[in-house]
PDB file of N, CA and C in Angstrom:
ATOM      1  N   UNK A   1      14.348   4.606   0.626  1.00  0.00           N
ATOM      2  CA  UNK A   1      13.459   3.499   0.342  1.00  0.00           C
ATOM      3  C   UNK A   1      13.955   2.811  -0.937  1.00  0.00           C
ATOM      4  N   UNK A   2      14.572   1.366  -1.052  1.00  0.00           N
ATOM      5  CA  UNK A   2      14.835   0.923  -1.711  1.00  0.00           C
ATOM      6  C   UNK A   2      13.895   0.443  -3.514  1.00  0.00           C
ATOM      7  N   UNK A   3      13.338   1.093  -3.754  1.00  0.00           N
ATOM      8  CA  UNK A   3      12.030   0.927  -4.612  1.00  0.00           C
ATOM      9  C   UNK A   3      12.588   0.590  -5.651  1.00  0.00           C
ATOM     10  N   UNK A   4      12.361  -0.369  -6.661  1.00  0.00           N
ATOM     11  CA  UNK A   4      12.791  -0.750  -8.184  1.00  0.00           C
ATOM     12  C   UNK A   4      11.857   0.960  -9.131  1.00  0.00           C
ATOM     13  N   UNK A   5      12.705   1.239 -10.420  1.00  0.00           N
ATOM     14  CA  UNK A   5      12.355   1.954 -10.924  1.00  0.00           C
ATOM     15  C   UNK A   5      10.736   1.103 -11.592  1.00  0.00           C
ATOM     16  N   UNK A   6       9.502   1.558 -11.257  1.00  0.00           N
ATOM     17  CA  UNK A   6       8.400   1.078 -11.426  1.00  0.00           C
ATOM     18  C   UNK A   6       7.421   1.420 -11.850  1.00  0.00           C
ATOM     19  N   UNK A   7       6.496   1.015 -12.772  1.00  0.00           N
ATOM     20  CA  UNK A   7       5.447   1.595 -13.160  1.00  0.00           C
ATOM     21  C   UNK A   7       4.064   0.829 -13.765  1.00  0.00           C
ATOM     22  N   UNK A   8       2.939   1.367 -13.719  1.00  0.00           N
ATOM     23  CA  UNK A   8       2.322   0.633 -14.343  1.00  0.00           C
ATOM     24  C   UNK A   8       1.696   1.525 -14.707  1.00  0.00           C
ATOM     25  N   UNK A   9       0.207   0.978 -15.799  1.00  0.00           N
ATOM     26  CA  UNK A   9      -0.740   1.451 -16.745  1.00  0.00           C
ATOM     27  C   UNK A   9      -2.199   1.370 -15.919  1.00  0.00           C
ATOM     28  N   UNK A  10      -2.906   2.406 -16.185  1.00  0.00           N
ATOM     29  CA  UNK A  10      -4.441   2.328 -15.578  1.00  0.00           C
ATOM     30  C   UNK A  10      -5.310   3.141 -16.509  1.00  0.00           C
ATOM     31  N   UNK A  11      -6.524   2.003 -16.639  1.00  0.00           N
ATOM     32  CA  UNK A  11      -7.122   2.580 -17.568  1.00  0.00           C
ATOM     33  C   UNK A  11      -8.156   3.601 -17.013  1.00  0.00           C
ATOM     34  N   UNK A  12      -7.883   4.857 -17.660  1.00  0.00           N
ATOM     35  CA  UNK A  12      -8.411   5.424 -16.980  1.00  0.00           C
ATOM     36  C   UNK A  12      -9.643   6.346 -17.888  1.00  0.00           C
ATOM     37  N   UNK A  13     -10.393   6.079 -17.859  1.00  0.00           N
ATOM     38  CA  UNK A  13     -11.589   6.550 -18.690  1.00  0.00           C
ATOM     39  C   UNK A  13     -11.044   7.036 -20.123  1.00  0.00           C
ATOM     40  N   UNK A  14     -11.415   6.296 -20.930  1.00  0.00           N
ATOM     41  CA  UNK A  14     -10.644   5.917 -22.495  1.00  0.00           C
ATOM     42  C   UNK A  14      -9.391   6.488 -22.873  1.00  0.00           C
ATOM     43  N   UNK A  15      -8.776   6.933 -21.926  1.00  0.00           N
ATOM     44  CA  UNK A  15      -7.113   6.495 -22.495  1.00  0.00           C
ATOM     45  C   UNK A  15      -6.134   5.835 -21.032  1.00  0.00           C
ATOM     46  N   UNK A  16      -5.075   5.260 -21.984  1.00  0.00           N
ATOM     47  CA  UNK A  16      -4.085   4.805 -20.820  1.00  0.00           C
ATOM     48  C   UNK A  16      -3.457   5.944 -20.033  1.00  0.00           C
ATOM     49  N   UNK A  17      -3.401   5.999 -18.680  1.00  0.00           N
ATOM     50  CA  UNK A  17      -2.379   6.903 -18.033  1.00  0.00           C
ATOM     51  C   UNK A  17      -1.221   6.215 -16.807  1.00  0.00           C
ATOM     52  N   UNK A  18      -0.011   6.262 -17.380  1.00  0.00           N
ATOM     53  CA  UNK A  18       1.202   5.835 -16.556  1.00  0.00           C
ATOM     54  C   UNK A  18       1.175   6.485 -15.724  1.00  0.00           C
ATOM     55  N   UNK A  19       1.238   5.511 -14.164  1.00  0.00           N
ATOM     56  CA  UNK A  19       1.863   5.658 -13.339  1.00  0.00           C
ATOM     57  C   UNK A  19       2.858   5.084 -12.744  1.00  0.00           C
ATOM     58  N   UNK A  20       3.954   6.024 -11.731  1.00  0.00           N
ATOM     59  CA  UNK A  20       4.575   5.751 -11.068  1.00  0.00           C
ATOM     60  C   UNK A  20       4.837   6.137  -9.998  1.00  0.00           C
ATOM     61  N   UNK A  21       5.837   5.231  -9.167  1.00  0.00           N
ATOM     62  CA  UNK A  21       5.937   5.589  -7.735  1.00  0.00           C
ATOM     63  C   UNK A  21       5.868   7.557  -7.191  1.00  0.00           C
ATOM     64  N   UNK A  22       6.396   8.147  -9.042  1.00  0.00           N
ATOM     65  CA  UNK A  22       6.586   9.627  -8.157  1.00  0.00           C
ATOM     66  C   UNK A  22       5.092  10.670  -8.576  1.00  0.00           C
ATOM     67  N   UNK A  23       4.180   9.325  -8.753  1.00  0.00           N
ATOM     68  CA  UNK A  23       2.773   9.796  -9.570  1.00  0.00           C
ATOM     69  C   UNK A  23       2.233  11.087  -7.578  1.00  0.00           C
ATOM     70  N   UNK A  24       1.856  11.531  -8.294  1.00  0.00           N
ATOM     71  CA  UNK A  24       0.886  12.237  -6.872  1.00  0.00           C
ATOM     72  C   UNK A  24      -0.644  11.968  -7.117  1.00  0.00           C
ATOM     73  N   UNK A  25      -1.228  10.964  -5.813  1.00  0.00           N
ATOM     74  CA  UNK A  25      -2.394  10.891  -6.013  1.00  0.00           C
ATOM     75  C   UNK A  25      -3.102  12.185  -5.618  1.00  0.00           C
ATOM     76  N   UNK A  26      -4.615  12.234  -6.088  1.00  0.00           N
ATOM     77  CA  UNK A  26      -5.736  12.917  -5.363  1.00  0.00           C
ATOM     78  C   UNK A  26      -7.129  12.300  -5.940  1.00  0.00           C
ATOM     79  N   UNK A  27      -7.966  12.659  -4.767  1.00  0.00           N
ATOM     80  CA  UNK A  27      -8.995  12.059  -4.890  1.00  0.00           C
ATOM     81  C   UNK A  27     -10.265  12.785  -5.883  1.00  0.00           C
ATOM     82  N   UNK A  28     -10.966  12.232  -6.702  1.00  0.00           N
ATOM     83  CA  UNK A  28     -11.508  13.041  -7.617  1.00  0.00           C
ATOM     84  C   UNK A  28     -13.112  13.511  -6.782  1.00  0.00           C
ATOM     85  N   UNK A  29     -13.164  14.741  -6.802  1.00  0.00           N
ATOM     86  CA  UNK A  29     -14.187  15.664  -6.663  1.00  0.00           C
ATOM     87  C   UNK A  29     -15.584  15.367  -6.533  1.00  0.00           C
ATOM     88  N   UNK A  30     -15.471  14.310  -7.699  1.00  0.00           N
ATOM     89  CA  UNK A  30     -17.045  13.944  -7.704  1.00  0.00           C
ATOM     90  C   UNK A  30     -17.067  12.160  -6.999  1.00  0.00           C
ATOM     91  N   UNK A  31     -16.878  11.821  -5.501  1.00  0.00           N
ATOM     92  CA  UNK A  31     -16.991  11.080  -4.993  1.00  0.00           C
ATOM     93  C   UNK A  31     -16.885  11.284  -3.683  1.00  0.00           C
ATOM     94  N   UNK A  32     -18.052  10.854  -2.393  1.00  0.00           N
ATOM     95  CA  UNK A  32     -18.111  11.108  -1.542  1.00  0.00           C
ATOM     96  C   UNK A  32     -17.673   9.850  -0.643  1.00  0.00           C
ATOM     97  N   UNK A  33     -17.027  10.128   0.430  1.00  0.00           N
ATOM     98  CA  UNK A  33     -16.632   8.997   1.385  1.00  0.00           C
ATOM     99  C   UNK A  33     -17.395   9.029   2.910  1.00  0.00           C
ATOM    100  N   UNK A  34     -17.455   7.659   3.357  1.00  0.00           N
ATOM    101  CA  UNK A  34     -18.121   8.213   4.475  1.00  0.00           C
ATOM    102  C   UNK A  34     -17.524   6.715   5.367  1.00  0.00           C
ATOM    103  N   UNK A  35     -17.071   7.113   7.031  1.00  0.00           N
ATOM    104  CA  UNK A  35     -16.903   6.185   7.367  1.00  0.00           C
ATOM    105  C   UNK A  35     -17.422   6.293   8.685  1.00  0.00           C
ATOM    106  N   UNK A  36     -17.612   4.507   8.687  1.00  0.00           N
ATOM    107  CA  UNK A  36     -18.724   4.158   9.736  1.00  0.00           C
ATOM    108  C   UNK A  36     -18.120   2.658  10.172  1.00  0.00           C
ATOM    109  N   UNK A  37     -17.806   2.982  11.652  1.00  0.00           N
ATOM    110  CA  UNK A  37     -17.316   2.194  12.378  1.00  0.00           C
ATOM    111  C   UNK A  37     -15.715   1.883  11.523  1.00  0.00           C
ATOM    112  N   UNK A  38     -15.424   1.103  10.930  1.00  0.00           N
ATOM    113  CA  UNK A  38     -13.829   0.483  10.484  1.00  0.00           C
ATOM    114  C   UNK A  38     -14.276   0.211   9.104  1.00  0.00           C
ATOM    115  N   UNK A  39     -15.001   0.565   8.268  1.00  0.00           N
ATOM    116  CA  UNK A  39     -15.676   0.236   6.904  1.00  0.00           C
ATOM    117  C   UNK A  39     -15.546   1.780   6.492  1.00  0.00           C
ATOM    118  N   UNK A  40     -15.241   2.170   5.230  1.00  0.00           N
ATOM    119  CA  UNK A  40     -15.416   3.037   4.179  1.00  0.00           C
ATOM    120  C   UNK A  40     -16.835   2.979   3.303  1.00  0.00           C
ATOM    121  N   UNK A  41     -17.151   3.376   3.116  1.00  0.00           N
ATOM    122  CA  UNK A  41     -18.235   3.560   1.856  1.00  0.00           C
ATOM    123  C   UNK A  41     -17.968   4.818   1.000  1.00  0.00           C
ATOM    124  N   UNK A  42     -17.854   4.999  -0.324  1.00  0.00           N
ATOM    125  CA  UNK A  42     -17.351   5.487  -1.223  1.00  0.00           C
ATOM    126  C   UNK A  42     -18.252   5.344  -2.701  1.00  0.00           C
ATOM    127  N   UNK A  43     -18.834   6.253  -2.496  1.00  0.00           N
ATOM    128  CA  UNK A  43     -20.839   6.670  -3.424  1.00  0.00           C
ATOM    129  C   UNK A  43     -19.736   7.495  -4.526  1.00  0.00           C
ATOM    130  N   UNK A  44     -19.352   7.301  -5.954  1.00  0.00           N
ATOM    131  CA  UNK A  44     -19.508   8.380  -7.106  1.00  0.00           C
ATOM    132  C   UNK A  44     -20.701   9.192  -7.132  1.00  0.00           C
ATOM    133  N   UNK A  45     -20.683  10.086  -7.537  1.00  0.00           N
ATOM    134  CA  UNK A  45     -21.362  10.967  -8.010  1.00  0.00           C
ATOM    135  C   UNK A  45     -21.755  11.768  -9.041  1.00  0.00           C
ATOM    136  N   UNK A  46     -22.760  11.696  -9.859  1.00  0.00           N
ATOM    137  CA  UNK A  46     -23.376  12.303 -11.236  1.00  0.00           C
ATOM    138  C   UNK A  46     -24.669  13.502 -11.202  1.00  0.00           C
ATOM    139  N   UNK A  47     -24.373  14.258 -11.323  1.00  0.00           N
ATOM    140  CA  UNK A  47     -25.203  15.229 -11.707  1.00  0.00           C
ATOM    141  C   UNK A  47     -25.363  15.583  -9.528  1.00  0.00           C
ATOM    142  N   UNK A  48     -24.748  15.412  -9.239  1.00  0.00           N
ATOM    143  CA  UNK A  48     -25.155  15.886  -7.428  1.00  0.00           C
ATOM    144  C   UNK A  48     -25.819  14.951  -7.061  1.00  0.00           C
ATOM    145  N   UNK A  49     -25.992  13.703  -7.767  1.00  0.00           N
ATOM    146  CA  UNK A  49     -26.888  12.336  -6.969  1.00  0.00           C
ATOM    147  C   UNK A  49     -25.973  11.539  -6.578  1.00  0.00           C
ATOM    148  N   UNK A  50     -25.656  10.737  -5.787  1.00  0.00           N
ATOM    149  CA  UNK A  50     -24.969   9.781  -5.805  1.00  0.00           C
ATOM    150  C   UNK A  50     -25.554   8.042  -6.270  1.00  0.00           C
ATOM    151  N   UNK A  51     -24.525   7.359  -6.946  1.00  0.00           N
ATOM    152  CA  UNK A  51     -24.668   6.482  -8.212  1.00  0.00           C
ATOM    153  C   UNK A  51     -24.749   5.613  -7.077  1.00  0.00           C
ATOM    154  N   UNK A  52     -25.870   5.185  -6.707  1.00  0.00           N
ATOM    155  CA  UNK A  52     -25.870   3.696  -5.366  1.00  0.00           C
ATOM    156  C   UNK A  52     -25.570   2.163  -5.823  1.00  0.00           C
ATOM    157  N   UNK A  53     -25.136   2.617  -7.672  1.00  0.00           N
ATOM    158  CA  UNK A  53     -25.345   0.878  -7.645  1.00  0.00           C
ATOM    159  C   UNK A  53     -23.328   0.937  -8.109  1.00  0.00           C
ATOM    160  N   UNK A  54     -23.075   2.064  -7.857  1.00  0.00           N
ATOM    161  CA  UNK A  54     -21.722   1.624  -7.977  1.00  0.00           C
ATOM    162  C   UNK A  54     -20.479   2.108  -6.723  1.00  0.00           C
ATOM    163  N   UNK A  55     -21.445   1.746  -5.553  1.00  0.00           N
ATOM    164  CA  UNK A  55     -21.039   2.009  -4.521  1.00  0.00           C
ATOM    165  C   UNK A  55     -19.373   0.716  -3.863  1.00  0.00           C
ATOM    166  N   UNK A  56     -18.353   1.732  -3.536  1.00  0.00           N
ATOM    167  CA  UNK A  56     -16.828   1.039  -3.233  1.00  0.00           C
ATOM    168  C   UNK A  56     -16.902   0.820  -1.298  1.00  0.00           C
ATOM    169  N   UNK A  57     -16.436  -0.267  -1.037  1.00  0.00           N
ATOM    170  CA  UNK A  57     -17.116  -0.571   0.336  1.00  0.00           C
ATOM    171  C   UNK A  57     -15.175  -1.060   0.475  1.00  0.00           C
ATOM    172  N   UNK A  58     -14.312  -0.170   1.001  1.00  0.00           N
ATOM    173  CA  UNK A  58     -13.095  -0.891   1.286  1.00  0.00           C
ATOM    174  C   UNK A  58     -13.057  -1.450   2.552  1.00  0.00           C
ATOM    175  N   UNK A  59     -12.043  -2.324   2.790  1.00  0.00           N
ATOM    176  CA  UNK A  59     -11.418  -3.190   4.189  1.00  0.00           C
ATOM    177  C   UNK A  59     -10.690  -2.330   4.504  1.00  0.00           C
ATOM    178  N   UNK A  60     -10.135  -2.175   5.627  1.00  0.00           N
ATOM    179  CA  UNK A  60      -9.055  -1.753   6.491  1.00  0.00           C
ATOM    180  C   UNK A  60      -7.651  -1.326   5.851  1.00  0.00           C
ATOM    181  N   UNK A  61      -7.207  -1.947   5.183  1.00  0.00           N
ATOM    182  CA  UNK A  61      -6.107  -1.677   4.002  1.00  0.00           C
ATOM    183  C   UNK A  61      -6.306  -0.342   2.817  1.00  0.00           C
ATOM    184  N   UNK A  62      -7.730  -0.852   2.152  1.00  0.00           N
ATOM    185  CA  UNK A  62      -8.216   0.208   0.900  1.00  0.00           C
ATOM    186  C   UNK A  62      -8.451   1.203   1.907  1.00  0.00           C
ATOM    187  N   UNK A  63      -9.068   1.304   3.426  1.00  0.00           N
ATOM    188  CA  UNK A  63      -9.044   2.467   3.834  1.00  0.00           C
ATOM    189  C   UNK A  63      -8.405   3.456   4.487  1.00  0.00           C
ATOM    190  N   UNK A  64      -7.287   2.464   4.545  1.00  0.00           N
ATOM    191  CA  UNK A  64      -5.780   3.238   5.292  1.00  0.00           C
ATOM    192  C   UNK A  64      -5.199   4.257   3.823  1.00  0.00           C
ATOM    193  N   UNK A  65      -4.927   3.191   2.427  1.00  0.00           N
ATOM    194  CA  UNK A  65      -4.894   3.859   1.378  1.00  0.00           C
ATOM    195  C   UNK A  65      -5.396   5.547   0.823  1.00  0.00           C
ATOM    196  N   UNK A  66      -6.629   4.685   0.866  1.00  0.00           N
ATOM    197  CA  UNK A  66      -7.987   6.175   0.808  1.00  0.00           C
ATOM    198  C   UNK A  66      -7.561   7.510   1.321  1.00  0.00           C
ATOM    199  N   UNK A  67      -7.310   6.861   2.684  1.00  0.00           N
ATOM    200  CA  UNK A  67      -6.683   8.628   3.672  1.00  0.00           C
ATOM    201  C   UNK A  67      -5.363   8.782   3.410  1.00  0.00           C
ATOM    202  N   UNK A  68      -5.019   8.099   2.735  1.00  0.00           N
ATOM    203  CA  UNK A  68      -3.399   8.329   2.035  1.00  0.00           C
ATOM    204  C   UNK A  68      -3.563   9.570   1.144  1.00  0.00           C
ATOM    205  N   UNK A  69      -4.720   9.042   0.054  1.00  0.00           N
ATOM    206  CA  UNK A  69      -4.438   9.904  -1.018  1.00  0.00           C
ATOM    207  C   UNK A  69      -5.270  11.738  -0.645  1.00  0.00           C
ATOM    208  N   UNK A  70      -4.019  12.103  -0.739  1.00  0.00           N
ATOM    209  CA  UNK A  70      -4.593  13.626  -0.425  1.00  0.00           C
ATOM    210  C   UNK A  70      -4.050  14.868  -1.341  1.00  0.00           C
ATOM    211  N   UNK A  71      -3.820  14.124  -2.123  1.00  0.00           N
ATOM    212  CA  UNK A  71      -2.967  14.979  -3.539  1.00  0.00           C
ATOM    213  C   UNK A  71      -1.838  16.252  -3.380  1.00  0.00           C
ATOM    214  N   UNK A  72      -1.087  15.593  -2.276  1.00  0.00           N
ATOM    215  CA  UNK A  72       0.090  15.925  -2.087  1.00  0.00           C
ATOM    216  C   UNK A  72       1.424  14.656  -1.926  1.00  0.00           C
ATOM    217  N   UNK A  73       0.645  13.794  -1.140  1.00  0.00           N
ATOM    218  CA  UNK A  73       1.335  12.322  -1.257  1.00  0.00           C
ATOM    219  C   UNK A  73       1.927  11.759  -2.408  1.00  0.00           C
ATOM    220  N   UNK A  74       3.041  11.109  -2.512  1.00  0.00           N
ATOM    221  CA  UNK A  74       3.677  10.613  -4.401  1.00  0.00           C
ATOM    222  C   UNK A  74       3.202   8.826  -3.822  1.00  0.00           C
ATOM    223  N   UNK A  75       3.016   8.352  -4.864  1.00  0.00           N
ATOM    224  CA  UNK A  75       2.768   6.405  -4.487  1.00  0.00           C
ATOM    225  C   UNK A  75       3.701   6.136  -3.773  1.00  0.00           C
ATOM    226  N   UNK A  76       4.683   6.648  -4.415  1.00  0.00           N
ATOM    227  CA  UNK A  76       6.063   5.597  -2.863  1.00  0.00           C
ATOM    228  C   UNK A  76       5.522   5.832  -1.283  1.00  0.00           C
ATOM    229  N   UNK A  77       4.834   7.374  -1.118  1.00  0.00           N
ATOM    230  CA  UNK A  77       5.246   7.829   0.182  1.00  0.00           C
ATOM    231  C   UNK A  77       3.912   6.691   0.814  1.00  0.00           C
ATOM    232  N   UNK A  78       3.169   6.649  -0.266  1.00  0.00           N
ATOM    233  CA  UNK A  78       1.521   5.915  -0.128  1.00  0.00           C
ATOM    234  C   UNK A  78       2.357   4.356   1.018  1.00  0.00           C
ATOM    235  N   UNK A  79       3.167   3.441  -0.307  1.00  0.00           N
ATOM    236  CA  UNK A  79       3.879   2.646  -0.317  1.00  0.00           C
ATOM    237  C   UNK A  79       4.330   2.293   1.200  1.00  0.00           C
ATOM    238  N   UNK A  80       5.400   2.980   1.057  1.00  0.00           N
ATOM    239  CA  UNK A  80       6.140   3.245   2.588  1.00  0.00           C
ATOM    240  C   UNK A  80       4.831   3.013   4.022  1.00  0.00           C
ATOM    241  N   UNK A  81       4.309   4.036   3.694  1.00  0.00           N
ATOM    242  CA  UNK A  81       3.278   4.166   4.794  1.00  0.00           C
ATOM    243  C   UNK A  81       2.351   3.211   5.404  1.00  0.00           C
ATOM    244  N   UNK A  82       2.117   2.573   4.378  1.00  0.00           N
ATOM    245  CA  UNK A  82       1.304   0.945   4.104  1.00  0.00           C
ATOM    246  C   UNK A  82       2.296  -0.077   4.749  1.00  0.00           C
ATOM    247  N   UNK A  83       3.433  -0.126   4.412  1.00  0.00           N
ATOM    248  CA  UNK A  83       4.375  -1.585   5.191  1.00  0.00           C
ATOM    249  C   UNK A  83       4.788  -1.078   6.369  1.00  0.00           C
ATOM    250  N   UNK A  84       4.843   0.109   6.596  1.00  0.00           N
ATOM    251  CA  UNK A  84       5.043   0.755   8.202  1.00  0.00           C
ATOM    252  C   UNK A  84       3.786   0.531   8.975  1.00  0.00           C
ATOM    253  N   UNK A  85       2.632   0.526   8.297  1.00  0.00           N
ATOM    254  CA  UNK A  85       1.530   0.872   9.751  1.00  0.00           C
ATOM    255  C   UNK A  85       1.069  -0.418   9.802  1.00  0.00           C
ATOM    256  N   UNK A  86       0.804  -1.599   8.735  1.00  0.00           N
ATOM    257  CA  UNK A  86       0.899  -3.011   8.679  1.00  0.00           C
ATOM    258  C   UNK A  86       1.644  -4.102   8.759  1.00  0.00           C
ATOM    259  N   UNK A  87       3.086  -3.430   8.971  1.00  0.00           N
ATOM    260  CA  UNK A  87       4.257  -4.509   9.252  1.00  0.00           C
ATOM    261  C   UNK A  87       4.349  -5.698   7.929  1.00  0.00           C
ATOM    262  N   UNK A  88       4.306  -5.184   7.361  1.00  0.00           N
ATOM    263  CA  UNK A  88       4.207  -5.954   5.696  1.00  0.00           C
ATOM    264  C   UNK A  88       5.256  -5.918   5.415  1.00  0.00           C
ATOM    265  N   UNK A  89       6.333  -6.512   4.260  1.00  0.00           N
ATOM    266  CA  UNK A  89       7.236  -6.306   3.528  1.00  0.00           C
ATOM    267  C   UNK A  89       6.724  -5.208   2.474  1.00  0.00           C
ATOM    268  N   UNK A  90       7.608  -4.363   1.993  1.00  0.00           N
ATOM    269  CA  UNK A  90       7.459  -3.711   0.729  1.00  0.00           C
ATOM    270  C   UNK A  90       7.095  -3.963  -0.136  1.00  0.00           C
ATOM    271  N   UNK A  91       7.588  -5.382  -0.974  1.00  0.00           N
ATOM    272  CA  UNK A  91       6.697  -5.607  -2.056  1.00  0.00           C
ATOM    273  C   UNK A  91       4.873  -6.025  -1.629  1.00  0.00           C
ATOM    274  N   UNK A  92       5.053  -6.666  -0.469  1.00  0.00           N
ATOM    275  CA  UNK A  92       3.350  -7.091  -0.679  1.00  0.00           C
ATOM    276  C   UNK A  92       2.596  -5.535  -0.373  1.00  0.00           C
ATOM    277  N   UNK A  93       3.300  -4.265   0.463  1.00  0.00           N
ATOM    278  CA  UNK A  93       2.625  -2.926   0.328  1.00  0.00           C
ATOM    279  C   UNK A  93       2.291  -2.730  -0.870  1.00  0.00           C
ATOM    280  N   UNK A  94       2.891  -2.563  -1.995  1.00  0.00           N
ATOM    281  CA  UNK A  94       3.450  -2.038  -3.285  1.00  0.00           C
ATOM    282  C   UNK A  94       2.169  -2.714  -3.994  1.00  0.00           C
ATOM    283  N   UNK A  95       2.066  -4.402  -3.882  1.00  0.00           N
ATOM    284  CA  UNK A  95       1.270  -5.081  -4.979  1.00  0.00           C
ATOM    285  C   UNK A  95      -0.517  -5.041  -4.089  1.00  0.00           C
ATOM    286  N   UNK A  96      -0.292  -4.324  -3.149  1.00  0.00           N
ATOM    287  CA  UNK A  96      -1.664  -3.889  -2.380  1.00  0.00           C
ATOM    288  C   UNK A  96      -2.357  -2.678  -3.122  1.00  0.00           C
ATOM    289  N   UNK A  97      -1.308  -1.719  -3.157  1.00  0.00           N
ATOM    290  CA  UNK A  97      -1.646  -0.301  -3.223  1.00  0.00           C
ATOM    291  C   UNK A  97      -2.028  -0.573  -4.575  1.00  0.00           C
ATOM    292  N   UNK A  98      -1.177  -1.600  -5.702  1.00  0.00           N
ATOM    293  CA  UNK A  98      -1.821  -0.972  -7.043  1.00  0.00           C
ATOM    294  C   UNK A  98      -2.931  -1.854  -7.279  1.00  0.00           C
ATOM    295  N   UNK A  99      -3.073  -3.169  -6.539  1.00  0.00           N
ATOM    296  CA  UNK A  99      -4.304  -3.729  -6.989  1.00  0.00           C
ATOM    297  C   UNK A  99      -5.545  -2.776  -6.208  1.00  0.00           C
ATOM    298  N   UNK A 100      -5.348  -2.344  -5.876  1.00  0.00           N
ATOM    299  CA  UNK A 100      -6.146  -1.138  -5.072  1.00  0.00           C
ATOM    300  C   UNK A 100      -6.251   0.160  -5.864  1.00  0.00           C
ATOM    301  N   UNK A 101      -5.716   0.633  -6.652  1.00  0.00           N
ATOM    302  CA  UNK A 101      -5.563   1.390  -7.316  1.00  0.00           C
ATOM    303  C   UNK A 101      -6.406   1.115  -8.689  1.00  0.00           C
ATOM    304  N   UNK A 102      -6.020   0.162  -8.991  1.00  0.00           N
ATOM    305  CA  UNK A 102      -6.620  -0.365 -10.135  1.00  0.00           C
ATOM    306  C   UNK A 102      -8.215  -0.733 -10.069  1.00  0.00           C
ATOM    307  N   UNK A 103      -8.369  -1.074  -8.832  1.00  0.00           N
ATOM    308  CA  UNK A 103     -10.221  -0.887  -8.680  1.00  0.00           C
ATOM    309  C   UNK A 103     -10.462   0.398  -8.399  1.00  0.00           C
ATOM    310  N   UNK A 104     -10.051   1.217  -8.314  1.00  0.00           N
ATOM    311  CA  UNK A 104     -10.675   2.366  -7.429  1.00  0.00           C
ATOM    312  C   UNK A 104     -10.318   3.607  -8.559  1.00  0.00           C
ATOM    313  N   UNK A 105      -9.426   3.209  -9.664  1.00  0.00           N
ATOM    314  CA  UNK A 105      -8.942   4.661 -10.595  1.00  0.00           C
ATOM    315  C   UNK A 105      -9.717   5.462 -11.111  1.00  0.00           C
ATOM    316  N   UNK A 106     -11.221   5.560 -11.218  1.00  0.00           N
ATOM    317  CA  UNK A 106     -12.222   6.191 -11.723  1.00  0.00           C
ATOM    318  C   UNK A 106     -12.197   7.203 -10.481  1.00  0.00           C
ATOM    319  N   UNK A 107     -12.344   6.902  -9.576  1.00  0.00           N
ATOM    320  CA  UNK A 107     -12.321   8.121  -8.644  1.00  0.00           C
ATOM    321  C   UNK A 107     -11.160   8.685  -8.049  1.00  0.00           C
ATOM    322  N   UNK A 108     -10.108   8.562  -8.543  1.00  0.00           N
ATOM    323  CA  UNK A 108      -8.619   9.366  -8.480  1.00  0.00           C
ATOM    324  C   UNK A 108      -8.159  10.063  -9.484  1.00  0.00           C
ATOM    325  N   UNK A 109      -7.618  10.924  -9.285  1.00  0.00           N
ATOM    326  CA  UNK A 109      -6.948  12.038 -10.482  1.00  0.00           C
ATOM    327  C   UNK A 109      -5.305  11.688  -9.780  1.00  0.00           C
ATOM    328  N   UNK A 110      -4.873  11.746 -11.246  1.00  0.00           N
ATOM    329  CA  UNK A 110      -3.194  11.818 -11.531  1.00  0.00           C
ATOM    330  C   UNK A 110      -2.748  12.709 -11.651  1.00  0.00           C
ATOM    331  N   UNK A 111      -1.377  13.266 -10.604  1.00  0.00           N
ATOM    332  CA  UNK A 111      -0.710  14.336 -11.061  1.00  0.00           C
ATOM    333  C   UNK A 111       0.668  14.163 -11.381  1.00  0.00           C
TER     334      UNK A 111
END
């Protein structure tokens, strides 16, 4: 996979954490997913309640992503997988996954 050496910054609950393509996502613990019909819904969770007013509702894309991250996956493989099952070019996979990333980093852990 031809990938530029790449990276970016996400803020991730008061400090910066770099990522890159050989980052391994996983999904953080305290967030429940639930899908219904071709829609995601994606409730955080505090104290065992779930937070309803900061509820993540992805499209078809954020939810192909979503089942990406299984904290064995690295971003490239995320990457790849995204312009293969959407017939996309690479870069528009690439500038999907992190603007996607970048809304959603509160409920992902970096490895």
């Amino acid at each position: 996979m031809p990938f530029k050496n790449y990276f970016f910054y996400l803020n991730c609950i008061k400090n910066f954490k770099m990522i890159t393509l050989e980052t391994v996502l996983k999904k953080s613990d305290k967030v429940v997913c639930r899908k219904i019909d071709d829609e995601y819904l994606i409730v955080p969770m505090e104290n065992n309640v779930g937070d309803m007013e900061k509820i993540y509702n992805l499209n078809l894309v954020g939810g192909f992503i979503w089942e990406q991250i299984n904290g064995k996956r690295k971003l490239k493989e995320i990457i790849n997988n995204i312009y293969k099952k959407f017939d996309i070019d690479e870069e528009t996979a690439k500038n999907d996954a992190i603007s996607f990333l970048k809304k959603i980093n509160k409920l992902l852990i970096y490895n």
